[in-house]
C-alpha atoms as a PDB file:
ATOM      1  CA  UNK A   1     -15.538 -16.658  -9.366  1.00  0.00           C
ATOM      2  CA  UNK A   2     -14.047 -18.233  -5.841  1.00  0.00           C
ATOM      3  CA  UNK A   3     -10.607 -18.135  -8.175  1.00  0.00           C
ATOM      4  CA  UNK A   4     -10.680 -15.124  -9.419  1.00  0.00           C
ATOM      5  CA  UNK A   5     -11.475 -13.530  -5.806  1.00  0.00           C
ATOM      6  CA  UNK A   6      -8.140 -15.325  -4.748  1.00  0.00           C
ATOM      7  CA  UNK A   7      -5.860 -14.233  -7.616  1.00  0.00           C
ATOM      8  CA  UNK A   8      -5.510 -17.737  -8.657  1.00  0.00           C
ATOM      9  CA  UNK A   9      -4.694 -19.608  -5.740  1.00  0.00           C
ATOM     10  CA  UNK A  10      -6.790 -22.707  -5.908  1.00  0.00           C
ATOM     11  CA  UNK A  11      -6.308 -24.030  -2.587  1.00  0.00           C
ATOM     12  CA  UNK A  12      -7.550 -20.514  -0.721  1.00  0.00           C
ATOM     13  CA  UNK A  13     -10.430 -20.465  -3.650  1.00  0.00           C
ATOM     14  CA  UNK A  14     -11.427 -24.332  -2.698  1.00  0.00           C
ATOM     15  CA  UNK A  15     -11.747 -22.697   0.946  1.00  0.00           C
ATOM     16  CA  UNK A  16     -13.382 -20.024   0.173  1.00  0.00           C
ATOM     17  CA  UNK A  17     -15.937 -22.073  -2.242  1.00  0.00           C
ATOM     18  CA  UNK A  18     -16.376 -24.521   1.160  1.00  0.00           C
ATOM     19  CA  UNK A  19     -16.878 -21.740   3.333  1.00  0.00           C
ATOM     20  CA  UNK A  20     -19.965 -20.220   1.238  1.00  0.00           C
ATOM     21  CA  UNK A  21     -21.602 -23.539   0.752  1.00  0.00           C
ATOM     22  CA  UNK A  22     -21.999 -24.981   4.083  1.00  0.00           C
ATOM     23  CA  UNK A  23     -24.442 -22.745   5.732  1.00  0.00           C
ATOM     24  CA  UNK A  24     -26.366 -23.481   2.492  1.00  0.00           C
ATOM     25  CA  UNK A  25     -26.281 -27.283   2.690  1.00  0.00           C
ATOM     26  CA  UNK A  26     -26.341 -27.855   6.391  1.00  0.00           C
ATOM     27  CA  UNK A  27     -29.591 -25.822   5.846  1.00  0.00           C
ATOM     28  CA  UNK A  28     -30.906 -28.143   2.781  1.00  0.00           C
ATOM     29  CA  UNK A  29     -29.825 -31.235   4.978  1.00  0.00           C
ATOM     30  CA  UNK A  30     -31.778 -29.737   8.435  1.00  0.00           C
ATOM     31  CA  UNK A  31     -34.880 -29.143   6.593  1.00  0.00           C
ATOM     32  CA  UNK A  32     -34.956 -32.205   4.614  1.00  0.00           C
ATOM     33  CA  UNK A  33     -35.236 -33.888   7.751  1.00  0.00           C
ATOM     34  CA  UNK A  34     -37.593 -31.861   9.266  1.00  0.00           C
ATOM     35  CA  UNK A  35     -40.053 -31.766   6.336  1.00  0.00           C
ATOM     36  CA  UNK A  36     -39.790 -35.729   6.208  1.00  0.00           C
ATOM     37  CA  UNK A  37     -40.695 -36.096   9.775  1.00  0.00           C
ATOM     38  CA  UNK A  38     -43.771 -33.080   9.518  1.00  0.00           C
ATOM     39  CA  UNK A  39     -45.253 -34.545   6.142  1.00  0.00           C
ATOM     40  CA  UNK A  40     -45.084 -38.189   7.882  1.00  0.00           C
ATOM     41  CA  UNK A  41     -46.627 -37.203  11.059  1.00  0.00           C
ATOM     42  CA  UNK A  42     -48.664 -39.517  12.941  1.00  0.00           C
ATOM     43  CA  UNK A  43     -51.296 -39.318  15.834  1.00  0.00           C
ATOM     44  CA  UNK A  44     -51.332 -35.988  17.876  1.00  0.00           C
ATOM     45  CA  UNK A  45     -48.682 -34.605  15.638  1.00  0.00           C
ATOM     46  CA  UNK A  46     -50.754 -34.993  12.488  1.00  0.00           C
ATOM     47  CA  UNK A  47     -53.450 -33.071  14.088  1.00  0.00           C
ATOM     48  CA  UNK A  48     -51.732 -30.255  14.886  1.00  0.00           C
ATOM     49  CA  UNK A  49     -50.267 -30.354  11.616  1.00  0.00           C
ATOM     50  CA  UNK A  50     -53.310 -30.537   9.362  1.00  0.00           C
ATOM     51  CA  UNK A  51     -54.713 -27.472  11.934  1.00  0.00           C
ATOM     52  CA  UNK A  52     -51.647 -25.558  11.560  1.00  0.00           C
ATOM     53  CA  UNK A  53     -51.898 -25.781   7.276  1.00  0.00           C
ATOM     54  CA  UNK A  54     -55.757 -25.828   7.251  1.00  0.00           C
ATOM     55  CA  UNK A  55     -56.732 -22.705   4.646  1.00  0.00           C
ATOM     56  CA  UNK A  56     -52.888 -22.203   3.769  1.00  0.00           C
ATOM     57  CA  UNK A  57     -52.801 -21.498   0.086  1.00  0.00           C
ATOM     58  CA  UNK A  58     -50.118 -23.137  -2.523  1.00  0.00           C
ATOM     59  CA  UNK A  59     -48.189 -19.794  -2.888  1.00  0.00           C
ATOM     60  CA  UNK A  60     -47.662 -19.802   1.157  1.00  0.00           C
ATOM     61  CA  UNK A  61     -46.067 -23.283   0.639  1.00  0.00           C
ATOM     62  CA  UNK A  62     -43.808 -22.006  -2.614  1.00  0.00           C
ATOM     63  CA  UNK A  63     -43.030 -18.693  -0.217  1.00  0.00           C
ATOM     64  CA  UNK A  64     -41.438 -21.262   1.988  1.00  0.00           C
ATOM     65  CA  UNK A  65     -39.287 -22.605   0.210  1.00  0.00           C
ATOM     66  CA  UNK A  66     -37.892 -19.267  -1.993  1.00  0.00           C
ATOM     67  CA  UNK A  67     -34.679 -19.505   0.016  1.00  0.00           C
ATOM     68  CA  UNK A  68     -34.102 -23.113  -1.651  1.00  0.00           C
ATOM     69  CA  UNK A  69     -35.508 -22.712  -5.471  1.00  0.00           C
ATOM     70  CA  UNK A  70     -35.104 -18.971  -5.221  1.00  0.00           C
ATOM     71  CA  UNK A  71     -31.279 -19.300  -4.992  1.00  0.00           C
ATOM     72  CA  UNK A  72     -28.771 -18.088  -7.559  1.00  0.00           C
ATOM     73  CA  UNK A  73     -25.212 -19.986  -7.874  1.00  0.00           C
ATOM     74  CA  UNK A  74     -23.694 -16.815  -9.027  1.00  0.00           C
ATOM     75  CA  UNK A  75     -24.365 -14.936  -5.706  1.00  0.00           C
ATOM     76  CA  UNK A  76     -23.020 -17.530  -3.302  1.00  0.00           C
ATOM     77  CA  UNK A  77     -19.552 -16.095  -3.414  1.00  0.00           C
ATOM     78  CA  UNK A  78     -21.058 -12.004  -3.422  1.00  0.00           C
ATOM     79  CA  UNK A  79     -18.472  -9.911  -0.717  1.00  0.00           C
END
């Protein structure tokens, strides 16, 4: 698709490619950490945590994280 969009050019459809990825994986790489350092709280932090997700259902969770399993590789170059 990115070389189609660029009438063949592979170095422009390489850029392009780059350019609709790394919002995407900066994102992945951001909540990674993020996740790792809620679901390994300690002290205080735990607390909070465990109040914060008390009575929140599995689907909440899995609603969370649609924008990562939810995504389509065929839409990631979309104009």
């Amino acid at each position: 698709r990115a070389v189609r969009g660029t009438n063949g050019d592979l170095a422009a459809a390489f850029e392009r490619y780059q350019r609709s990825r790394v919002t995407r994986t900066a994102r992945v790489l951001l909540m990674t950490r993020e996740m790792g350092r809620i679901y390994h709280a300690k002290g205080v932090e735990r607390l909070v945590r465990n109040d914060l997700w008390k009575g929140r259902t599995p689907e909440r969770f899995y609603d969370a994280l649609e924008w990562l399993y939810g995504w389509k590789p065929e839409r990631c170059l979309a104009d």
